[in-house]
PDB file of N, CA and C in Angstrom:
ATOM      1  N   UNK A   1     332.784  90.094 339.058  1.00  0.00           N
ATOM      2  CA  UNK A   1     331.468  90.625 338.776  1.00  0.00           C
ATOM      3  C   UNK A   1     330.516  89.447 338.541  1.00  0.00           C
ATOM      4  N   UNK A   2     329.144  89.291 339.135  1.00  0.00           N
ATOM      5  CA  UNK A   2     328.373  88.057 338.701  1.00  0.00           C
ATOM      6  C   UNK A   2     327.512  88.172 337.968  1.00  0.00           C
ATOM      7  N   UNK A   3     327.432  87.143 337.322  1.00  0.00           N
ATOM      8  CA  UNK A   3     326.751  87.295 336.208  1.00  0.00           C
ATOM      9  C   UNK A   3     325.733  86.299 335.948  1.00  0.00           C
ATOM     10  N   UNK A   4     324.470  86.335 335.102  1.00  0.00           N
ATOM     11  CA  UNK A   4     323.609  85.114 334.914  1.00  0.00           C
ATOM     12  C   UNK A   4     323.463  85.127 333.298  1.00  0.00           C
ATOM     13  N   UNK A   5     323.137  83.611 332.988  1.00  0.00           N
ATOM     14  CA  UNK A   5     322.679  83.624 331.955  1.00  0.00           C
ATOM     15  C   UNK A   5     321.064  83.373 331.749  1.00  0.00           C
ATOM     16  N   UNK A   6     320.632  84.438 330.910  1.00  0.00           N
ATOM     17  CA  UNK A   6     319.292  83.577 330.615  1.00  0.00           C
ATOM     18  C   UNK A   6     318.295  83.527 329.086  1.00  0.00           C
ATOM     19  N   UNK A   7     317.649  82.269 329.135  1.00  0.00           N
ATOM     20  CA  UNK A   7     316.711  82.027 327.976  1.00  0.00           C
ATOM     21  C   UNK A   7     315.687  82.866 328.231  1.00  0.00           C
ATOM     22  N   UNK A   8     315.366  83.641 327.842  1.00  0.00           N
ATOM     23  CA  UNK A   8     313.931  84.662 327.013  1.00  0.00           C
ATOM     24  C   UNK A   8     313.100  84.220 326.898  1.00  0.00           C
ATOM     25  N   UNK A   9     311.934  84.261 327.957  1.00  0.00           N
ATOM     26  CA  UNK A   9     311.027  83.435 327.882  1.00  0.00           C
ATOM     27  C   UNK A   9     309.384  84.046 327.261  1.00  0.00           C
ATOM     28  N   UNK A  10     309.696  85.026 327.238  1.00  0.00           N
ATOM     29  CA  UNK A  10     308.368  85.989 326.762  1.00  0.00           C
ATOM     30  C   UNK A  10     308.347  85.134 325.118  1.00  0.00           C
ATOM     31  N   UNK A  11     307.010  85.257 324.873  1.00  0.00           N
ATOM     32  CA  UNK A  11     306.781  84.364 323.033  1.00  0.00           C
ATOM     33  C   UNK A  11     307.236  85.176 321.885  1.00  0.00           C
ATOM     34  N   UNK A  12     307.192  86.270 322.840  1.00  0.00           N
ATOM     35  CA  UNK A  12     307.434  87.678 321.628  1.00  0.00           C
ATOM     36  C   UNK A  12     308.854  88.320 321.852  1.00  0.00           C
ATOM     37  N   UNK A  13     309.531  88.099 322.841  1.00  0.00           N
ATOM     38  CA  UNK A  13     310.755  88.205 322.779  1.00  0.00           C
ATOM     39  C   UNK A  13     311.016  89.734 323.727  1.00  0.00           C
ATOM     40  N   UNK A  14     311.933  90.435 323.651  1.00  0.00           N
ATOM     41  CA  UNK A  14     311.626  91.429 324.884  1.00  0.00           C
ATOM     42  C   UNK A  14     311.597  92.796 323.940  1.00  0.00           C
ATOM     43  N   UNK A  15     310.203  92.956 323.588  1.00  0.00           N
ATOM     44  CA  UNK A  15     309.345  93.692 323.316  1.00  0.00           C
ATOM     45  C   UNK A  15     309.252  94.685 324.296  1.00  0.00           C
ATOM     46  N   UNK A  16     308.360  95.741 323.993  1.00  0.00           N
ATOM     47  CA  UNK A  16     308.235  97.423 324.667  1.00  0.00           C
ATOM     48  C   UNK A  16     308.016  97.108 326.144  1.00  0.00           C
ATOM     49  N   UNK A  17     306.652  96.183 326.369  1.00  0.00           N
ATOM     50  CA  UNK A  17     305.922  96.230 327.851  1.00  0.00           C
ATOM     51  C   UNK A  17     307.608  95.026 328.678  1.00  0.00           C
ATOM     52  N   UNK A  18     307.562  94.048 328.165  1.00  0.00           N
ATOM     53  CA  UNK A  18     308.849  93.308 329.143  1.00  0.00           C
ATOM     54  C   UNK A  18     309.731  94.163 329.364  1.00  0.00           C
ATOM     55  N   UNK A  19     310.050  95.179 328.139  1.00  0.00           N
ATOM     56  CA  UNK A  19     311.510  95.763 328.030  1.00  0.00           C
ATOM     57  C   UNK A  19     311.412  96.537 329.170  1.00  0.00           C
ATOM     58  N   UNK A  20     310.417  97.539 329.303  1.00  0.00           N
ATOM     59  CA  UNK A  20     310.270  98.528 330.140  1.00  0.00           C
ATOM     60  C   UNK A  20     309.869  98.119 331.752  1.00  0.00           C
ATOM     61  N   UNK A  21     309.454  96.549 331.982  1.00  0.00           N
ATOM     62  CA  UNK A  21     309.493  96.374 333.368  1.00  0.00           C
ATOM     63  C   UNK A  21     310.775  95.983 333.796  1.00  0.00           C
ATOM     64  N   UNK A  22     311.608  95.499 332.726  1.00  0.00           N
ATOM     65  CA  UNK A  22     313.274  94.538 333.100  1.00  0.00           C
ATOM     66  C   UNK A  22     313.688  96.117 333.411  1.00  0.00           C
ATOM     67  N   UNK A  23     314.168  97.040 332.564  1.00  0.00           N
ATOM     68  CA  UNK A  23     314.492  98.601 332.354  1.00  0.00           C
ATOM     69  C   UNK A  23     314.084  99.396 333.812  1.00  0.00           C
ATOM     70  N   UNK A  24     313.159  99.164 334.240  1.00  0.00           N
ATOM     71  CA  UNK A  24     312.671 100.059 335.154  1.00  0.00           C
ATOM     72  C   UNK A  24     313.332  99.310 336.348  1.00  0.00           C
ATOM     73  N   UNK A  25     313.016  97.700 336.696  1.00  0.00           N
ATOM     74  CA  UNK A  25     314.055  97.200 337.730  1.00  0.00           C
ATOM     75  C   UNK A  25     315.419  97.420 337.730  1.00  0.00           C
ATOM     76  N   UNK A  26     315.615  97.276 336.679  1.00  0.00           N
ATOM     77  CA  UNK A  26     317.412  97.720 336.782  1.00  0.00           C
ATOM     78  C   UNK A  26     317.782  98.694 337.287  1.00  0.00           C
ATOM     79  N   UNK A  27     316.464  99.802 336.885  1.00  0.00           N
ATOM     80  CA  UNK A  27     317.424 101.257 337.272  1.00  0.00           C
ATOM     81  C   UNK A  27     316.968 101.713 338.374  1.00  0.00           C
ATOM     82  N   UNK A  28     315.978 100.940 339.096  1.00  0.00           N
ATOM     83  CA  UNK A  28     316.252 101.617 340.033  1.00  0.00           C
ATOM     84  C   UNK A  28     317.054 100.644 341.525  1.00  0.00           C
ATOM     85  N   UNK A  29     317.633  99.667 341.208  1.00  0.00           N
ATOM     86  CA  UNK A  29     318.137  99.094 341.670  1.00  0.00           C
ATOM     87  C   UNK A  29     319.554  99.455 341.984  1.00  0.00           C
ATOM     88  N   UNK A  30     320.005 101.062 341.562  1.00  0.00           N
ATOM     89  CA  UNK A  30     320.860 102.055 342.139  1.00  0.00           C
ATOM     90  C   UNK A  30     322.588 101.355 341.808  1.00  0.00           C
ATOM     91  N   UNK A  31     322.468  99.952 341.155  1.00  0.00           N
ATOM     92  CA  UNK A  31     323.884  99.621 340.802  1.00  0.00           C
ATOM     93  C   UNK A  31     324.026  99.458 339.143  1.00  0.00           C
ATOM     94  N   UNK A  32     325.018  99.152 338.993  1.00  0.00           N
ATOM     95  CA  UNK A  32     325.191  99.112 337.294  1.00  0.00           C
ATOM     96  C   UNK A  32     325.058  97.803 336.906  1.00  0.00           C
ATOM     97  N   UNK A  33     324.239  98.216 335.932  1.00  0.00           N
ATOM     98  CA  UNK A  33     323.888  96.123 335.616  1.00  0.00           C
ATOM     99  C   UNK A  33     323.794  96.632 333.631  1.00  0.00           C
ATOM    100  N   UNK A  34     324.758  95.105 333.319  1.00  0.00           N
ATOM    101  CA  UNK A  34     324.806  95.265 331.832  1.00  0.00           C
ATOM    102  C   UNK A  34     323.815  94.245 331.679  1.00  0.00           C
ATOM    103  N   UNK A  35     323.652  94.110 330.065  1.00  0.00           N
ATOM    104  CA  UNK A  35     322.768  93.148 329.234  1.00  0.00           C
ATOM    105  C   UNK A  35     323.576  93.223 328.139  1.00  0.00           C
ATOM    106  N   UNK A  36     323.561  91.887 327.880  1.00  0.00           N
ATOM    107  CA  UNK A  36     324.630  91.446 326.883  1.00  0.00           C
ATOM    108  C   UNK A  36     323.969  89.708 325.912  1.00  0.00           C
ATOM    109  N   UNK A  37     323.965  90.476 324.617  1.00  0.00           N
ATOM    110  CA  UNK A  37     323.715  89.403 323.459  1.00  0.00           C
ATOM    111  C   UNK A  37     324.318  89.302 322.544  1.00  0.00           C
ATOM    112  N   UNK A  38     325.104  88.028 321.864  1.00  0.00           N
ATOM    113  CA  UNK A  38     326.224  87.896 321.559  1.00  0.00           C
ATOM    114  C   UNK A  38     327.455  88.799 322.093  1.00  0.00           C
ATOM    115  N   UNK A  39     327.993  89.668 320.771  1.00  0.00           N
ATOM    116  CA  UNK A  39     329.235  90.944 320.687  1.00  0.00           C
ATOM    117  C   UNK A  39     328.567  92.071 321.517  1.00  0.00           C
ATOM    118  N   UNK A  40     327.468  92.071 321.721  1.00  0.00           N
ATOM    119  CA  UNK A  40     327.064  93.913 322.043  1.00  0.00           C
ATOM    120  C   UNK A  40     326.608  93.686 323.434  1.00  0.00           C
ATOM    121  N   UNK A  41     326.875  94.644 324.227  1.00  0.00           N
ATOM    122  CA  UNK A  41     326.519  94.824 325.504  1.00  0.00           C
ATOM    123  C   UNK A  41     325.592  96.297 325.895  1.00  0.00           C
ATOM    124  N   UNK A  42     324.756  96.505 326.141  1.00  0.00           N
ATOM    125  CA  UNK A  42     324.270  97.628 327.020  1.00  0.00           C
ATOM    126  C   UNK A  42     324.023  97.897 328.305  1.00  0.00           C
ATOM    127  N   UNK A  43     323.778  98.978 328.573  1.00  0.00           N
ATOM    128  CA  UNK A  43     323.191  99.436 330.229  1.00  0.00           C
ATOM    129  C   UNK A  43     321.668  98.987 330.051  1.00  0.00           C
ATOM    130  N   UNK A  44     321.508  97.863 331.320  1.00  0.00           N
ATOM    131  CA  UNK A  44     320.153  97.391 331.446  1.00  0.00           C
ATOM    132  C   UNK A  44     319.317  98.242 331.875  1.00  0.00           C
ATOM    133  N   UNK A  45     319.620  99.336 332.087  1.00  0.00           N
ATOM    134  CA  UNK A  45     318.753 100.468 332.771  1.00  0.00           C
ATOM    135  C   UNK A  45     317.964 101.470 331.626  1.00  0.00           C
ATOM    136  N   UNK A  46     318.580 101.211 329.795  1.00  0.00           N
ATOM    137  CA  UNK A  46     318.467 102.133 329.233  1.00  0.00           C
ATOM    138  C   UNK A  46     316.988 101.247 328.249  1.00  0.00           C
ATOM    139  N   UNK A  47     315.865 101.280 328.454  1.00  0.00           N
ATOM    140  CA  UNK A  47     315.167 101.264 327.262  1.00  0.00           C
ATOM    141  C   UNK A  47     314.874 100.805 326.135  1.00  0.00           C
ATOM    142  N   UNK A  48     316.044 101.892 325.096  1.00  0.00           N
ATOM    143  CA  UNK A  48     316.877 102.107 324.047  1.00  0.00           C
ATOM    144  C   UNK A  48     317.436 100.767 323.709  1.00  0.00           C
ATOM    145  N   UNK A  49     318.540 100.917 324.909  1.00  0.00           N
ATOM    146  CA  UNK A  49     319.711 100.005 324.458  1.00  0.00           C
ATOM    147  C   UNK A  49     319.285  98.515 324.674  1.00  0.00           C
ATOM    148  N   UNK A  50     317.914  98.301 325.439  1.00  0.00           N
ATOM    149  CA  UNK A  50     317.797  96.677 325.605  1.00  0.00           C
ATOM    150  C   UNK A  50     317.033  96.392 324.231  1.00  0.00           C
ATOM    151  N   UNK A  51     315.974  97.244 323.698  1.00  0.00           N
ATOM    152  CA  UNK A  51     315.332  97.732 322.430  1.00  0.00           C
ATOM    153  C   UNK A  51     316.503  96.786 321.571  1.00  0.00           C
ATOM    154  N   UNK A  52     317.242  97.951 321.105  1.00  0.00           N
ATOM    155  CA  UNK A  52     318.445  98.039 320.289  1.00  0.00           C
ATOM    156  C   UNK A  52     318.475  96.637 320.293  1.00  0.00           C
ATOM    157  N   UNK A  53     319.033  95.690 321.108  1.00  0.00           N
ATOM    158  CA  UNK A  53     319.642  94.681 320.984  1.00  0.00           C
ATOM    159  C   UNK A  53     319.001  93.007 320.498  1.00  0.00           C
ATOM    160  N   UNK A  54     317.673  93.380 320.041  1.00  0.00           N
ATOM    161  CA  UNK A  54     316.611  92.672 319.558  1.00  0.00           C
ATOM    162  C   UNK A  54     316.433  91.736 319.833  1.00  0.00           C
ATOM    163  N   UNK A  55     316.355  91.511 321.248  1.00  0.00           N
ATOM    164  CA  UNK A  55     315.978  89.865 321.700  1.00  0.00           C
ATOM    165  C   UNK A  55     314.616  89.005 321.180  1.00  0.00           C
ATOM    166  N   UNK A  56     314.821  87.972 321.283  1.00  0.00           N
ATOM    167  CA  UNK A  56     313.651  87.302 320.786  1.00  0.00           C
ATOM    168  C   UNK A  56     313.195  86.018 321.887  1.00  0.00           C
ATOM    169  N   UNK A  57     312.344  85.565 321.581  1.00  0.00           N
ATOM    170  CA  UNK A  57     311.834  84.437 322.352  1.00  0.00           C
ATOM    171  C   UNK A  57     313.115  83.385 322.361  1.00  0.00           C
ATOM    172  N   UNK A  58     313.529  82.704 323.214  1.00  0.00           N
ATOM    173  CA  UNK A  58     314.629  81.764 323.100  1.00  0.00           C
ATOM    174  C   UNK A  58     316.385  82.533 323.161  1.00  0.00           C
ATOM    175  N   UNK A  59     316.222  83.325 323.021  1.00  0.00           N
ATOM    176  CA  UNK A  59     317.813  83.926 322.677  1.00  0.00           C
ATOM    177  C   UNK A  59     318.658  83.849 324.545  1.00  0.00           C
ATOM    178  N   UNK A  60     319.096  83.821 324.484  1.00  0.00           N
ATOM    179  CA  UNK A  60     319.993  83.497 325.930  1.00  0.00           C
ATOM    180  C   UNK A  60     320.887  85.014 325.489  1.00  0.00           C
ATOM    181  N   UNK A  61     320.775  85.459 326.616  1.00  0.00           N
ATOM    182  CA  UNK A  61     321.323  86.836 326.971  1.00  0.00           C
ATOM    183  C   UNK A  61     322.297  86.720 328.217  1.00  0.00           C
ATOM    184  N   UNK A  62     323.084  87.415 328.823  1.00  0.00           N
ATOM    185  CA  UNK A  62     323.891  87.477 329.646  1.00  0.00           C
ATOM    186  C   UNK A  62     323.982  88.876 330.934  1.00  0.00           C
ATOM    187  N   UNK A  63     323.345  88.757 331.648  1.00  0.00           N
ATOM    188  CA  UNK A  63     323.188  89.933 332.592  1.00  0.00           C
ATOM    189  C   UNK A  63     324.759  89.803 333.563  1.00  0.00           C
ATOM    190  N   UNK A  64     324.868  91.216 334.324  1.00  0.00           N
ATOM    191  CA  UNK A  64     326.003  91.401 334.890  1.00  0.00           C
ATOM    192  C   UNK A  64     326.130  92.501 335.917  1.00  0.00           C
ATOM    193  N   UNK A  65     326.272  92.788 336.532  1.00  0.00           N
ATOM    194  CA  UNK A  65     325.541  93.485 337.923  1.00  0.00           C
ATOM    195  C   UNK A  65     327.239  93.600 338.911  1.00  0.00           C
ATOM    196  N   UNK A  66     327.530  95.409 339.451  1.00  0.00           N
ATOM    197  CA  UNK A  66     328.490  95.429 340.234  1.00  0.00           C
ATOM    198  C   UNK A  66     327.844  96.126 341.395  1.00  0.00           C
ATOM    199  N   UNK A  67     328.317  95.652 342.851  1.00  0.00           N
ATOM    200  CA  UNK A  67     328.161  96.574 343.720  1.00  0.00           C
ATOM    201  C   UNK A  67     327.124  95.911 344.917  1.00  0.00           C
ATOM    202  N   UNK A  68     326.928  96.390 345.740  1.00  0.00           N
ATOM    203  CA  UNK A  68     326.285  95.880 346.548  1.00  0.00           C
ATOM    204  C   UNK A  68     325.056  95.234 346.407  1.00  0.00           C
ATOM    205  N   UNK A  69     324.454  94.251 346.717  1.00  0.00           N
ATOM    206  CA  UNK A  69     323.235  93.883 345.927  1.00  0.00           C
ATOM    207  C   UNK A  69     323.465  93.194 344.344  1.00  0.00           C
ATOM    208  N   UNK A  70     324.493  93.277 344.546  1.00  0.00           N
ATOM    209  CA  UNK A  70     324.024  92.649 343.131  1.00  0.00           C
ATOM    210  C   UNK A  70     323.556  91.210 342.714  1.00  0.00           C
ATOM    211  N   UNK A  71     324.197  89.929 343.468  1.00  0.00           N
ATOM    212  CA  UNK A  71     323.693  88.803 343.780  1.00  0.00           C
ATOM    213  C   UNK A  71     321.964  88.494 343.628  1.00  0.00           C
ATOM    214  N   UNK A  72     321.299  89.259 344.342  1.00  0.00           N
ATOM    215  CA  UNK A  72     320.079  89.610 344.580  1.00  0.00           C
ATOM    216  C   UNK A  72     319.121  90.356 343.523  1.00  0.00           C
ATOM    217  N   UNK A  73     320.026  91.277 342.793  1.00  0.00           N
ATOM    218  CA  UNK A  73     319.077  92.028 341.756  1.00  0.00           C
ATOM    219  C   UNK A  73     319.196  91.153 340.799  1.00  0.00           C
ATOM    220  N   UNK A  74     320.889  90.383 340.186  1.00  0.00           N
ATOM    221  CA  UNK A  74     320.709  89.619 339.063  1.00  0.00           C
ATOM    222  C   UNK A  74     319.606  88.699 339.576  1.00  0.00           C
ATOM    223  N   UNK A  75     319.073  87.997 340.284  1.00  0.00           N
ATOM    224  CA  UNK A  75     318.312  87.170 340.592  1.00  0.00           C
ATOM    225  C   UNK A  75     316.814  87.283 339.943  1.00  0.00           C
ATOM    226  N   UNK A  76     316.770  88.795 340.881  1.00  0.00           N
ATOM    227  CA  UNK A  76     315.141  89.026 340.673  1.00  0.00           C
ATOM    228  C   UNK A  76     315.231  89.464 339.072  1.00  0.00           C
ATOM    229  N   UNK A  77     316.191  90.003 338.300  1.00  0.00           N
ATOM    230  CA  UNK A  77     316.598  90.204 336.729  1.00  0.00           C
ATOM    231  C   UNK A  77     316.104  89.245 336.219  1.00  0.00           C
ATOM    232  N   UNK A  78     316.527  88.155 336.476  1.00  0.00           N
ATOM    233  CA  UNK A  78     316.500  86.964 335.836  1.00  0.00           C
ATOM    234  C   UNK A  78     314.974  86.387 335.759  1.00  0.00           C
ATOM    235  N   UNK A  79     314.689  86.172 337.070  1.00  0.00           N
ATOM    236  CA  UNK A  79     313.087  86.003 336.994  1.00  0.00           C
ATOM    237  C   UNK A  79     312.330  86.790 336.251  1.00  0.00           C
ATOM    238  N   UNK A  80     312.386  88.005 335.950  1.00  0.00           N
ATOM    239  CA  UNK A  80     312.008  89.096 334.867  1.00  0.00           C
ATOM    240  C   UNK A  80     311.968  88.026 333.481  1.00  0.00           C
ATOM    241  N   UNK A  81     313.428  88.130 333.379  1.00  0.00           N
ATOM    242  CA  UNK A  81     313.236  87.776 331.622  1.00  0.00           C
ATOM    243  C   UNK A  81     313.025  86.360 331.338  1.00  0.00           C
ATOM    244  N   UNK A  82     313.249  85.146 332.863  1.00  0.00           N
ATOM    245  CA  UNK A  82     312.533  83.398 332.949  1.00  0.00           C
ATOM    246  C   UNK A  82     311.147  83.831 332.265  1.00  0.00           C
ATOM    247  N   UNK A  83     310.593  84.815 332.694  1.00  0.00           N
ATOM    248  CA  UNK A  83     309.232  84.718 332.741  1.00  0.00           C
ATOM    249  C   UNK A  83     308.317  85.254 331.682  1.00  0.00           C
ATOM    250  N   UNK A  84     307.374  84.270 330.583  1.00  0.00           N
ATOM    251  CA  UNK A  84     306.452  84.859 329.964  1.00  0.00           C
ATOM    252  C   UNK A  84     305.531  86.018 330.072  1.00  0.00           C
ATOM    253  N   UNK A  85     305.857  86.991 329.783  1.00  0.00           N
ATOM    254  CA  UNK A  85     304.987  87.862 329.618  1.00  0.00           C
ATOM    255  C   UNK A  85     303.965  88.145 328.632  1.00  0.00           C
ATOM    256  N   UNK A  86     304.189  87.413 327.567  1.00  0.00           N
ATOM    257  CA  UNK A  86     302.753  87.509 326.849  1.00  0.00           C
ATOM    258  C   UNK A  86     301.986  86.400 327.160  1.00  0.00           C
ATOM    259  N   UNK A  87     302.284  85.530 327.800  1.00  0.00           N
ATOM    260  CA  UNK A  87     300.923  84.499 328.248  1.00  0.00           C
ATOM    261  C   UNK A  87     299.743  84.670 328.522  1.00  0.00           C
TER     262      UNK A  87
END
């Protein structure tokens, strides 16, 4: 399964508006992709569960993606959360 790591680049950390554009790519990107900080893992597709997991500016998270495409979605994932959004 491949996986990326990444630093959190938003100042505010992944707050409602980041949460819900990372959330909305995931799901509809039709494969299963986790998000994972430290011990806890969720479905990147859920909202809730990226919410839940209280990222902050700097925190390195771990994405994970099965199925066709996935190479490609962790990618564009990643550029999601590289990228400042409160700038």
């Amino acid at each position: 399964m491949p996986e990326r790591s990444v630093l959190i680049a938003s100042a505010h950390g992944l707050h409602a508006r980041p949460a819900a554009a990372f959330t909305q790519a995931a799901a509809k990107a039709g494969v299963p992709v986790q998000l994972t900080k430290g011990a806890k893992s969720v479905n990147a597709a859920s909202i809730l569960g990226v919410i839940s997991l209280g990222i902050e500016h700097g925190d390195e998270v771990v994405l994970s993606a099965e199925g066709e495409g996935a190479e490609d979605l962790l990618d564009e994932l990643t550029a999601l959360l590289s990228a400042d959004h409160d700038a």
